[in-house]
N, C-alpha and C. Protein backbone atom coordinates (compact mmCIF):
# COMPACT_ATOMS: atom_id res chain seq x y z
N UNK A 1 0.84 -1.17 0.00
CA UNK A 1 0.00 0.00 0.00
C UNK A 1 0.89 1.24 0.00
N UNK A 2 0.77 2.34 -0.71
CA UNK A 2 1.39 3.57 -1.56
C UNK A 2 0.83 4.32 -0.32
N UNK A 3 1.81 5.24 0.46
CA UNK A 3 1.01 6.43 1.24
C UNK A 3 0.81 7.92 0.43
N UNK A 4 0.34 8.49 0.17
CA UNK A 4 0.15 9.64 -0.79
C UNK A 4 1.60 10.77 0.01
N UNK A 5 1.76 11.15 -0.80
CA UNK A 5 2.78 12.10 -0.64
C UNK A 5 2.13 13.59 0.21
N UNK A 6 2.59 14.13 1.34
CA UNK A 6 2.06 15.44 1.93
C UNK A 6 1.97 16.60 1.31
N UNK A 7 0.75 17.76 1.09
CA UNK A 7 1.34 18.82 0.08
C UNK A 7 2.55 19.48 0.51
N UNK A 8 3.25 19.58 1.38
CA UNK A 8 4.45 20.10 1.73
C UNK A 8 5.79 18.84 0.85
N UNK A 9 5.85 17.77 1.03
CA UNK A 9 6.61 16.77 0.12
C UNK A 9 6.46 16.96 -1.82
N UNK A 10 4.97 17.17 -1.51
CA UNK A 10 4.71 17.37 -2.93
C UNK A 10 5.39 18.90 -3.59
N UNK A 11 5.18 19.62 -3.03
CA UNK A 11 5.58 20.79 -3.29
C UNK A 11 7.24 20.87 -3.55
N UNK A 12 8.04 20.26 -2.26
CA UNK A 12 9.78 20.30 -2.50
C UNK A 12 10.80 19.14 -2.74
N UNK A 13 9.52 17.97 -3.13
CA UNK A 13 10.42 17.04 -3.72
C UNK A 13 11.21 17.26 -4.97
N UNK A 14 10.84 18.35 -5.86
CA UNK A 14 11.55 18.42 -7.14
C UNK A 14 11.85 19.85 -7.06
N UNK A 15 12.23 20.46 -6.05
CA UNK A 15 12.33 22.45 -5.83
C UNK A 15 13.50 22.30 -6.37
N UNK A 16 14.08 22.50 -7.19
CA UNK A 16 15.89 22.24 -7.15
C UNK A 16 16.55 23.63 -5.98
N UNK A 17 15.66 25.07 -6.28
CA UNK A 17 15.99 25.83 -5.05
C UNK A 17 16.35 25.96 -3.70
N UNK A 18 15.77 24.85 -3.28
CA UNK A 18 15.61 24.65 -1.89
C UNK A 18 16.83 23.74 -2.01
N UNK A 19 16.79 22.73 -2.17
CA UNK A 19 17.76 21.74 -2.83
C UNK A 19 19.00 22.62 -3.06
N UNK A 20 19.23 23.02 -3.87
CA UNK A 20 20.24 24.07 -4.13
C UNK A 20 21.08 24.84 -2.68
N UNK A 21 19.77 25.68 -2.02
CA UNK A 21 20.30 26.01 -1.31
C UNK A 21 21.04 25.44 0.21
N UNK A 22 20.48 24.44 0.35
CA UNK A 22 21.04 23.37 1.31
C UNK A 22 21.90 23.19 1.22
N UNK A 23 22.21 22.63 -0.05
CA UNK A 23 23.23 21.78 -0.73
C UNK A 23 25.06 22.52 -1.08
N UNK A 24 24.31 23.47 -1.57
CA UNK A 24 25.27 24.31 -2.11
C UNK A 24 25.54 25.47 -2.03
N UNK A 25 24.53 26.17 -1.30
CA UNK A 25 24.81 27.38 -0.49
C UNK A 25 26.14 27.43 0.54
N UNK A 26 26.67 28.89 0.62
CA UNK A 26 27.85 28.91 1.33
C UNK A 26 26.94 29.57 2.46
N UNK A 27 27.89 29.41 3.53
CA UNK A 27 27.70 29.86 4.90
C UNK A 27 27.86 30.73 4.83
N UNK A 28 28.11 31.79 4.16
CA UNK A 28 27.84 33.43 4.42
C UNK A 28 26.38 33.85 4.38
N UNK A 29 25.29 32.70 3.99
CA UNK A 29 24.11 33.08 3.36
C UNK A 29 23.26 33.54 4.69
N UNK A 30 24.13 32.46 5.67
CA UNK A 30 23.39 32.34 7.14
C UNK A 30 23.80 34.12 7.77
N UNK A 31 24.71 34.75 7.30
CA UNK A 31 24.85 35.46 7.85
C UNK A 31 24.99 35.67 9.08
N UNK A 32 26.81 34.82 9.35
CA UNK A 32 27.52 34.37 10.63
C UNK A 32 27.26 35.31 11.60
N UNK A 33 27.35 35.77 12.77
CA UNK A 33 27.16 36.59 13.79
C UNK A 33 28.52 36.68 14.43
N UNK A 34 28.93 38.18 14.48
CA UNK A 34 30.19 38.66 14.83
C UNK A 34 30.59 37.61 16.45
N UNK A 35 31.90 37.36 16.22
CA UNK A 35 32.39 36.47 17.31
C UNK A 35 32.95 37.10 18.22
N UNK A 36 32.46 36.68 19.99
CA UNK A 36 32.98 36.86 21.36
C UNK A 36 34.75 36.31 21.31
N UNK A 37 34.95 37.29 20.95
CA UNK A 37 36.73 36.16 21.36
C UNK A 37 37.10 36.51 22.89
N UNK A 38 37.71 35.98 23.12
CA UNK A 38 38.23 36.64 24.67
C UNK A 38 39.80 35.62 24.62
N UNK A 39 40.72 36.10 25.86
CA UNK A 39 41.73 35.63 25.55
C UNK A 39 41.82 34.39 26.26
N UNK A 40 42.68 33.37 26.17
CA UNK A 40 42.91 32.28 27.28
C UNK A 40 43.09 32.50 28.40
N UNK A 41 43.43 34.12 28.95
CA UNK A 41 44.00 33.74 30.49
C UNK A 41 42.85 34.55 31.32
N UNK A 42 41.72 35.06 30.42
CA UNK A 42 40.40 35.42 31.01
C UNK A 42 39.77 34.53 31.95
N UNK A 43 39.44 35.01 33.23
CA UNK A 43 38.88 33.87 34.11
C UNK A 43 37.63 33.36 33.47
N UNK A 44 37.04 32.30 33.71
CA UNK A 44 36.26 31.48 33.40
C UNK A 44 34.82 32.63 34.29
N UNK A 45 34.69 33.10 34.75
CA UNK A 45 33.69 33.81 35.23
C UNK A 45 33.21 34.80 34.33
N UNK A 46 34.37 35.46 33.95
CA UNK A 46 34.62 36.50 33.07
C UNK A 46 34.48 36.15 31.38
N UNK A 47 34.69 34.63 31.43
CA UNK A 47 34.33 34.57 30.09
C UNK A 47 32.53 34.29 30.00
N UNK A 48 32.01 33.86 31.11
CA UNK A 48 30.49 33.66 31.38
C UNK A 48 30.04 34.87 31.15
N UNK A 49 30.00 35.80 32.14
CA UNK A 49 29.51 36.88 31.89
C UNK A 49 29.44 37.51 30.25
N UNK A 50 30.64 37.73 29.35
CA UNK A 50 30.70 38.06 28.13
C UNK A 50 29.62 37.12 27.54
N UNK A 51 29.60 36.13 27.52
CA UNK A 51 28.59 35.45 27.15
C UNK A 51 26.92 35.38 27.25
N UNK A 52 27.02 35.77 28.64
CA UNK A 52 25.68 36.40 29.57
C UNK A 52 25.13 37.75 28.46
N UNK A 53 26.53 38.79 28.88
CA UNK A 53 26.37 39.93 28.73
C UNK A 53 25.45 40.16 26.90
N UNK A 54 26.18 39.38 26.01
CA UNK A 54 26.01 39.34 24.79
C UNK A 54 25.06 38.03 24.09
N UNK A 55 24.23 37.47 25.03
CA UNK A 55 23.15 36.82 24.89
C UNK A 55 24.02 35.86 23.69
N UNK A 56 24.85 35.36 24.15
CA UNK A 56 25.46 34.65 23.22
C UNK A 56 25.60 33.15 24.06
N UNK A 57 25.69 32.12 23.10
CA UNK A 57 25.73 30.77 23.81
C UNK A 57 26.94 29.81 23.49
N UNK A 58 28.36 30.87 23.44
CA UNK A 58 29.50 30.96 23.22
C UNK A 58 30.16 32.01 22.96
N UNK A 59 31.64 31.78 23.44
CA UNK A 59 32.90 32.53 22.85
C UNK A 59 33.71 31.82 22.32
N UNK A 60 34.80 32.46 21.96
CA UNK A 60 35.77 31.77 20.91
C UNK A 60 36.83 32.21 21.97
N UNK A 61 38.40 31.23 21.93
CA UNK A 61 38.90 31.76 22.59
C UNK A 61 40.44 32.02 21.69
N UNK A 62 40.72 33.26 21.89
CA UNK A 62 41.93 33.35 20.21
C UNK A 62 42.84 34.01 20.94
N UNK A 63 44.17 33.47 20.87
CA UNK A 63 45.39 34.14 20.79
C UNK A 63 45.64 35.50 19.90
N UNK A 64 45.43 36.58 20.07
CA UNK A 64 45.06 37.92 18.74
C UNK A 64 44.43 36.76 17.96
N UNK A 65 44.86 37.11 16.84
CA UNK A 65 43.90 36.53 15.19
C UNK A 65 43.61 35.13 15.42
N UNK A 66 44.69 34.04 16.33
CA UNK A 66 44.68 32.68 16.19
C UNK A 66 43.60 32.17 17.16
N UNK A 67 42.94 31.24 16.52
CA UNK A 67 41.60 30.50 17.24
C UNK A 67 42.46 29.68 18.10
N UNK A 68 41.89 29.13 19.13
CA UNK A 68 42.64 28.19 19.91
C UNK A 68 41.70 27.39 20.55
N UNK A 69 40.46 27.85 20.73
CA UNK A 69 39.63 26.87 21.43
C UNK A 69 38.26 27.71 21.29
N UNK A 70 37.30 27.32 21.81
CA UNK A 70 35.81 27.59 21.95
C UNK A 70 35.35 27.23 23.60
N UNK A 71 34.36 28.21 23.93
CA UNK A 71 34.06 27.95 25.34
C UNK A 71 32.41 28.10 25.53
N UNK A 72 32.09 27.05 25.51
CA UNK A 72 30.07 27.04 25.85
C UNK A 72 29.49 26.54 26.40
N UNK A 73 27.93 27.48 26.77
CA UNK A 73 26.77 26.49 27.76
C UNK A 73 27.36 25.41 28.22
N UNK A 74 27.39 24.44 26.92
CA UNK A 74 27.83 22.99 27.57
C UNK A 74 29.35 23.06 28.30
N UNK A 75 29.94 23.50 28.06
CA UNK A 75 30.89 23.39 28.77
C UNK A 75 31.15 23.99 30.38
N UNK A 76 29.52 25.19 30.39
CA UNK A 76 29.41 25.73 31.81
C UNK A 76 29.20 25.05 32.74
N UNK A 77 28.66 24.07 31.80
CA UNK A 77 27.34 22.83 32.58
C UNK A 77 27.83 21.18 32.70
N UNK A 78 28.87 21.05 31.81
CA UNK A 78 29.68 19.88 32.56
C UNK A 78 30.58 19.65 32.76
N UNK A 79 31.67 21.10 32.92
CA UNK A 79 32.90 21.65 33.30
C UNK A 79 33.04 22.42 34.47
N UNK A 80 32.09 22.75 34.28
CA UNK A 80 32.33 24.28 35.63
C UNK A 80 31.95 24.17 36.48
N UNK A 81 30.18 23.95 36.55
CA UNK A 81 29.43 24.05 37.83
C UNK A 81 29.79 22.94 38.71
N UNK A 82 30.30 23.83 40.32
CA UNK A 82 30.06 22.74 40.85
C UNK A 82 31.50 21.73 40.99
N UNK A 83 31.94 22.37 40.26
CA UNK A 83 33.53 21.78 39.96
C UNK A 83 35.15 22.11 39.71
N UNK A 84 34.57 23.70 39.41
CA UNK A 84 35.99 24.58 39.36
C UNK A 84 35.89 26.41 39.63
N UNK A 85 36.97 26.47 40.30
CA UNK A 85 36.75 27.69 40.80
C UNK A 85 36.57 28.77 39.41
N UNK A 86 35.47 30.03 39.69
CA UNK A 86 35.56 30.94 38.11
C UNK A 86 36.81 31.18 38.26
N UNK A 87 37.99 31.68 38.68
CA UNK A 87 38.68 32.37 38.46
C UNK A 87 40.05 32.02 37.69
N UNK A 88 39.58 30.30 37.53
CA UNK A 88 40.22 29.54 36.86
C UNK A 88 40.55 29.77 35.62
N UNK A 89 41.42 29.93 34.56
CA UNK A 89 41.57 30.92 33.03
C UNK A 89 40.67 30.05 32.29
N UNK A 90 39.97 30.28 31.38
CA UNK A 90 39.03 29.46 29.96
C UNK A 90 40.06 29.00 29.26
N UNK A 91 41.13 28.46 29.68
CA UNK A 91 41.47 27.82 28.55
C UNK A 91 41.55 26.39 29.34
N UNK A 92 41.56 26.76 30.31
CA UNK A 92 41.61 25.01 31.34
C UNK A 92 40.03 24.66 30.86
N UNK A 93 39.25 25.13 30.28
CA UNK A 93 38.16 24.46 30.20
C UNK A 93 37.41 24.44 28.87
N UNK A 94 38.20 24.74 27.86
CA UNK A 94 37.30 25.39 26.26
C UNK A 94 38.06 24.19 25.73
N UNK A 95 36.94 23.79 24.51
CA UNK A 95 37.61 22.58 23.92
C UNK A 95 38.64 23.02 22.61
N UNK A 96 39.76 22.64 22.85
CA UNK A 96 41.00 23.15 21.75
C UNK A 96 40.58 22.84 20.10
N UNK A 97 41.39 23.66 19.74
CA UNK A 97 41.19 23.53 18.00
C UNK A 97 39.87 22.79 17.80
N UNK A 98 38.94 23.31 17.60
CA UNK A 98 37.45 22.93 17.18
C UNK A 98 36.95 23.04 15.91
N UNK A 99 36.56 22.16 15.48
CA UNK A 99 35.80 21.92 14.00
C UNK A 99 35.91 23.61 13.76
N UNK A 100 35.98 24.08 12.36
CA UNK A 100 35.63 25.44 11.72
C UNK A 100 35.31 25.16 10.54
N UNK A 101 34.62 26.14 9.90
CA UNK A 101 34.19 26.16 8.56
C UNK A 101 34.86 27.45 8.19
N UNK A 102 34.75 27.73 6.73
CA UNK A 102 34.88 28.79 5.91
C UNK A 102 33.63 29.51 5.30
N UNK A 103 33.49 30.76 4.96
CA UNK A 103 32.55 31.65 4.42
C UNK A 103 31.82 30.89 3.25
N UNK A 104 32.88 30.20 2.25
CA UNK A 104 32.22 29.53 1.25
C UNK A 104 32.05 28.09 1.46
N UNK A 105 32.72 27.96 2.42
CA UNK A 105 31.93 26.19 2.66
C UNK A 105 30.18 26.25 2.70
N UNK A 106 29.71 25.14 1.77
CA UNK A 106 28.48 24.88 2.13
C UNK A 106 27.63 24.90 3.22
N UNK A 107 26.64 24.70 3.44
CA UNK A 107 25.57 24.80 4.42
C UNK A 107 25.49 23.75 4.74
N UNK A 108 25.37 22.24 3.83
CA UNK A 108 24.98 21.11 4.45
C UNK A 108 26.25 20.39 5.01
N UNK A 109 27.62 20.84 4.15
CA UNK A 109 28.98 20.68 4.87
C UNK A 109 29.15 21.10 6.23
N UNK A 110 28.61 22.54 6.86
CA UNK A 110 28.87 22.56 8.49
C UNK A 110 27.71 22.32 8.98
N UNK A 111 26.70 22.00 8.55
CA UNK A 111 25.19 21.20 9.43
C UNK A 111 26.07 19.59 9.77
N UNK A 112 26.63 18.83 8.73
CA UNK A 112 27.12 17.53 8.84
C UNK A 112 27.83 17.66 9.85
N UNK A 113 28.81 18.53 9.85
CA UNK A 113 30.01 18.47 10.74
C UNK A 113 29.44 19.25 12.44
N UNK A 114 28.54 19.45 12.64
CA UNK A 114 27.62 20.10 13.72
C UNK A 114 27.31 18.83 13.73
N UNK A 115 26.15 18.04 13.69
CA UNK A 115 25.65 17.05 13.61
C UNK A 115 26.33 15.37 13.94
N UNK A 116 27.55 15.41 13.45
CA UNK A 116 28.30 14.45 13.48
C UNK A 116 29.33 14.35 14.66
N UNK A 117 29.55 15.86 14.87
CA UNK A 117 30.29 16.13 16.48
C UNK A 117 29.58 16.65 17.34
N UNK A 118 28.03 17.00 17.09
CA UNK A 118 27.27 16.58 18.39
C UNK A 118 27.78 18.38 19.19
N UNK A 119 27.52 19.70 18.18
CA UNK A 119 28.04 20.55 17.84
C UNK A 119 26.69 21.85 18.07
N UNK A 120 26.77 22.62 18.97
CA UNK A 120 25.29 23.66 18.44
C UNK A 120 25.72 24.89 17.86
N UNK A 121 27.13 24.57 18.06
CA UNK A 121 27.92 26.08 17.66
C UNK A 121 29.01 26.13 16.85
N UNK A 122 29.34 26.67 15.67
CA UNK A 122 30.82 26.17 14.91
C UNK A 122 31.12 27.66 14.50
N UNK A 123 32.71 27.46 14.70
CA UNK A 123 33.22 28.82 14.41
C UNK A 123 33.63 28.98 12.82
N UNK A 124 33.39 30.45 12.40
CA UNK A 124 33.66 30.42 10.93
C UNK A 124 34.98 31.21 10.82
N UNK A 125 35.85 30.87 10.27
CA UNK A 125 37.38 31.18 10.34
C UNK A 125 37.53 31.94 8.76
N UNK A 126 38.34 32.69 8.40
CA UNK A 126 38.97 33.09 6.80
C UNK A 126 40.04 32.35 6.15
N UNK A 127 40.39 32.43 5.47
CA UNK A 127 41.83 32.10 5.07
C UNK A 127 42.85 31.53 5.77
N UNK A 128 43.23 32.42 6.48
CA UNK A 128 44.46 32.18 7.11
C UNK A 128 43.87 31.47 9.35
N UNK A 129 42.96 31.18 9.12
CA UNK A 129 42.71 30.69 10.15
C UNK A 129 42.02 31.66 11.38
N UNK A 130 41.44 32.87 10.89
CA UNK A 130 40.89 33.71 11.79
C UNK A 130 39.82 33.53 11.93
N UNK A 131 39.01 33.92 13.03
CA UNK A 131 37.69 34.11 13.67
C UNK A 131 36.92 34.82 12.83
N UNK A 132 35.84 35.09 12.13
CA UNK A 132 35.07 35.82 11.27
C UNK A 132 33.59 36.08 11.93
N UNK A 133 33.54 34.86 12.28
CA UNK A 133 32.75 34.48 12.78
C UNK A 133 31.64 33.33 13.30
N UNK A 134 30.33 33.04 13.51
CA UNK A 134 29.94 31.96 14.23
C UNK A 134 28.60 32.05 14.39
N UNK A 135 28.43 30.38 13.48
CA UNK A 135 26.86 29.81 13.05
C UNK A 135 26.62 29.02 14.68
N UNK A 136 24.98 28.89 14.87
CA UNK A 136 24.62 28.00 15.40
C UNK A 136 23.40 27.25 14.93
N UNK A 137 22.94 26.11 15.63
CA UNK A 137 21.85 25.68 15.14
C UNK A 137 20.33 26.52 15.03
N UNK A 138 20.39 27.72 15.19
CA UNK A 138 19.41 28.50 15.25
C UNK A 138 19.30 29.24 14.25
N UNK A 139 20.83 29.27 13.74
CA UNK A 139 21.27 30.06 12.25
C UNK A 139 20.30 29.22 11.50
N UNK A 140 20.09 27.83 11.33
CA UNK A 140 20.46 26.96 10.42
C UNK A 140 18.42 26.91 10.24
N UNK A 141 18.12 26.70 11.81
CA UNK A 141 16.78 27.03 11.42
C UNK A 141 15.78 28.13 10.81
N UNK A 142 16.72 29.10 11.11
CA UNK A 142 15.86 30.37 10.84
C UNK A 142 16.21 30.44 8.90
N UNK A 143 17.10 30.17 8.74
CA UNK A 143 17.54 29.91 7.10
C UNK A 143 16.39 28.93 6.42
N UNK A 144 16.46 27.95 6.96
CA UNK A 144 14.85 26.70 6.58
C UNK A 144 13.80 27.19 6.72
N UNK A 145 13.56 28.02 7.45
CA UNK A 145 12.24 28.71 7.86
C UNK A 145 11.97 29.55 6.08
N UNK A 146 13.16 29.90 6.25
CA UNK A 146 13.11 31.18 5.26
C UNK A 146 13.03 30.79 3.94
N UNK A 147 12.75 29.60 3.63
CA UNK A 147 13.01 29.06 2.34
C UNK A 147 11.63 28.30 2.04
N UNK A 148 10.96 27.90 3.57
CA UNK A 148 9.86 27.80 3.68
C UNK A 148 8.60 28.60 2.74
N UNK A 149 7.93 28.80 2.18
CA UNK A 149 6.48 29.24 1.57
C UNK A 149 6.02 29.67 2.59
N UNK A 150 5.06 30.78 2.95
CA UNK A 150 3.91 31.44 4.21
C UNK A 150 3.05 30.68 4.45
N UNK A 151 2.21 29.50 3.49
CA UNK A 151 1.68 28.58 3.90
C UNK A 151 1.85 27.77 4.71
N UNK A 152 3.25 27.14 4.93
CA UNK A 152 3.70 25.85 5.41
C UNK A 152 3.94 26.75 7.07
N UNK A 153 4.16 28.00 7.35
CA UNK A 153 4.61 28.92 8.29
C UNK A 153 3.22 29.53 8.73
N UNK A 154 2.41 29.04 8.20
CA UNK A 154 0.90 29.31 9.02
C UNK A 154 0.04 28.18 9.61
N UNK A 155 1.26 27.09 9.85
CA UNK A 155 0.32 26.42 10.19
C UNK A 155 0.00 26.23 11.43
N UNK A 156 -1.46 26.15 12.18
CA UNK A 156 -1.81 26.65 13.74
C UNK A 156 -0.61 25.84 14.72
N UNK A 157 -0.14 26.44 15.97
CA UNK A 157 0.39 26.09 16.85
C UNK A 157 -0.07 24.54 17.36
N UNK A 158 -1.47 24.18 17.36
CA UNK A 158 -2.00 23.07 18.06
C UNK A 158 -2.02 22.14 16.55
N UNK A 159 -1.45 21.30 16.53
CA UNK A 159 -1.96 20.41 15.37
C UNK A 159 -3.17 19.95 15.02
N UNK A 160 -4.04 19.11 16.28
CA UNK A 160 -5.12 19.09 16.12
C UNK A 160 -5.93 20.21 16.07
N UNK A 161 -5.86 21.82 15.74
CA UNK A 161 -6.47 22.56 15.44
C UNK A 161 -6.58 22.52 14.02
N UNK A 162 -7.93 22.90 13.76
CA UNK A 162 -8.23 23.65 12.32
C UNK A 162 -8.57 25.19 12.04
N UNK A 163 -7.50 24.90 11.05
CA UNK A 163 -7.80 26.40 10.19
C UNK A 163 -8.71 26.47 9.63
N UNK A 164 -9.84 27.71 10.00
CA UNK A 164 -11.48 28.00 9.30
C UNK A 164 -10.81 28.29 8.12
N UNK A 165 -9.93 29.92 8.24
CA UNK A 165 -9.93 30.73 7.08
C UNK A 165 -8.34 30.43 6.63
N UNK A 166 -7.59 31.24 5.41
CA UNK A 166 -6.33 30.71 4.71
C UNK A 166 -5.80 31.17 5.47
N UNK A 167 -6.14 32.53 6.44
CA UNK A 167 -4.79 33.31 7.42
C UNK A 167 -4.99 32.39 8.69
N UNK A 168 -4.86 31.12 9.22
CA UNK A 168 -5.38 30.21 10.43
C UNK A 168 -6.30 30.81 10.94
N UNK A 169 -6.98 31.68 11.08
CA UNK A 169 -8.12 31.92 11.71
C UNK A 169 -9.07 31.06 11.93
């Protein structure tokens, strides 16, 4: 027995656009978000707060231009709390040389590499190995969203609700 295809399947099984842009879109499309660097010998309190301060759910941690590690949530939460004094420097606790992408690397190239290292945050580096900046998985949704049709983005909050009129009403 054949299950009928959803009008949302029906609609982007053959989009090559959408397709396209997944596929082969570069990560500049996401429009990386300027990066927290702070230095290694910043206390670990001090690198929280920057983080706090800038509603950010990471920093980067760079020698001037050179990346050296990354410091996040997760790492507040099964590094820190509870276990080491703040005043301890972020580099005793940021994970070293971390996955990076480039401006023109693909989209589905650093979703894989997020995905595969179990990753919510990846730093985007230039050329020569600098900080540029930094996708997260929120980048990645709000990009899908956006590629989305207004239809498929109206659909009511409650599933088992019905839409009377085309605006969900």
């Amino acid at each position: 027995m054949s299950i009928a295809p959803s009008e949302f399947e029906e609609a982007y099984q053959d989009d090559p656009n959408v397709r396209d842009a997944m596929t082969n879109g570069p990560i500049r499309l996401l429009e990386p978000a300027v990066p927290i660097c702070v230095q290694p010998a910043l206390p670990i309190g001090q690198a929280i707060e920057a983080m706090n301060d800038a509603h950010a759910g990471c920093v980067l941690v760079a020698d001037g231009q050179r990346l050296l590690g990354i410091f996040t949530e997760r790492d507040v939460l099964k590094k820190v709390v509870g276990k080491l004094d703040l005043g301890q420097p972020v580099r005793s606790v940021m994970t070293r040389d971390p996955e990076t992408v480039g401006m023109d690397d693909a989209i589905a190239y650093a979703l894989h590499k997020m995905h595969v290292g179990g990753y919510r945050h990846i730093p985007v580096v230039d050329r020569a190995g600098c900080p540029v900046g930094i996708v997260s998985v929120r980048d990645f949704v709000e990009f899908i969203v956006s590629l989305l049709p207004a239809g498929a983005l109206n659909v009511p909050p409650e599933p088992r609700l019905e839409a009377h009129e085309l605006d969900g009403g």
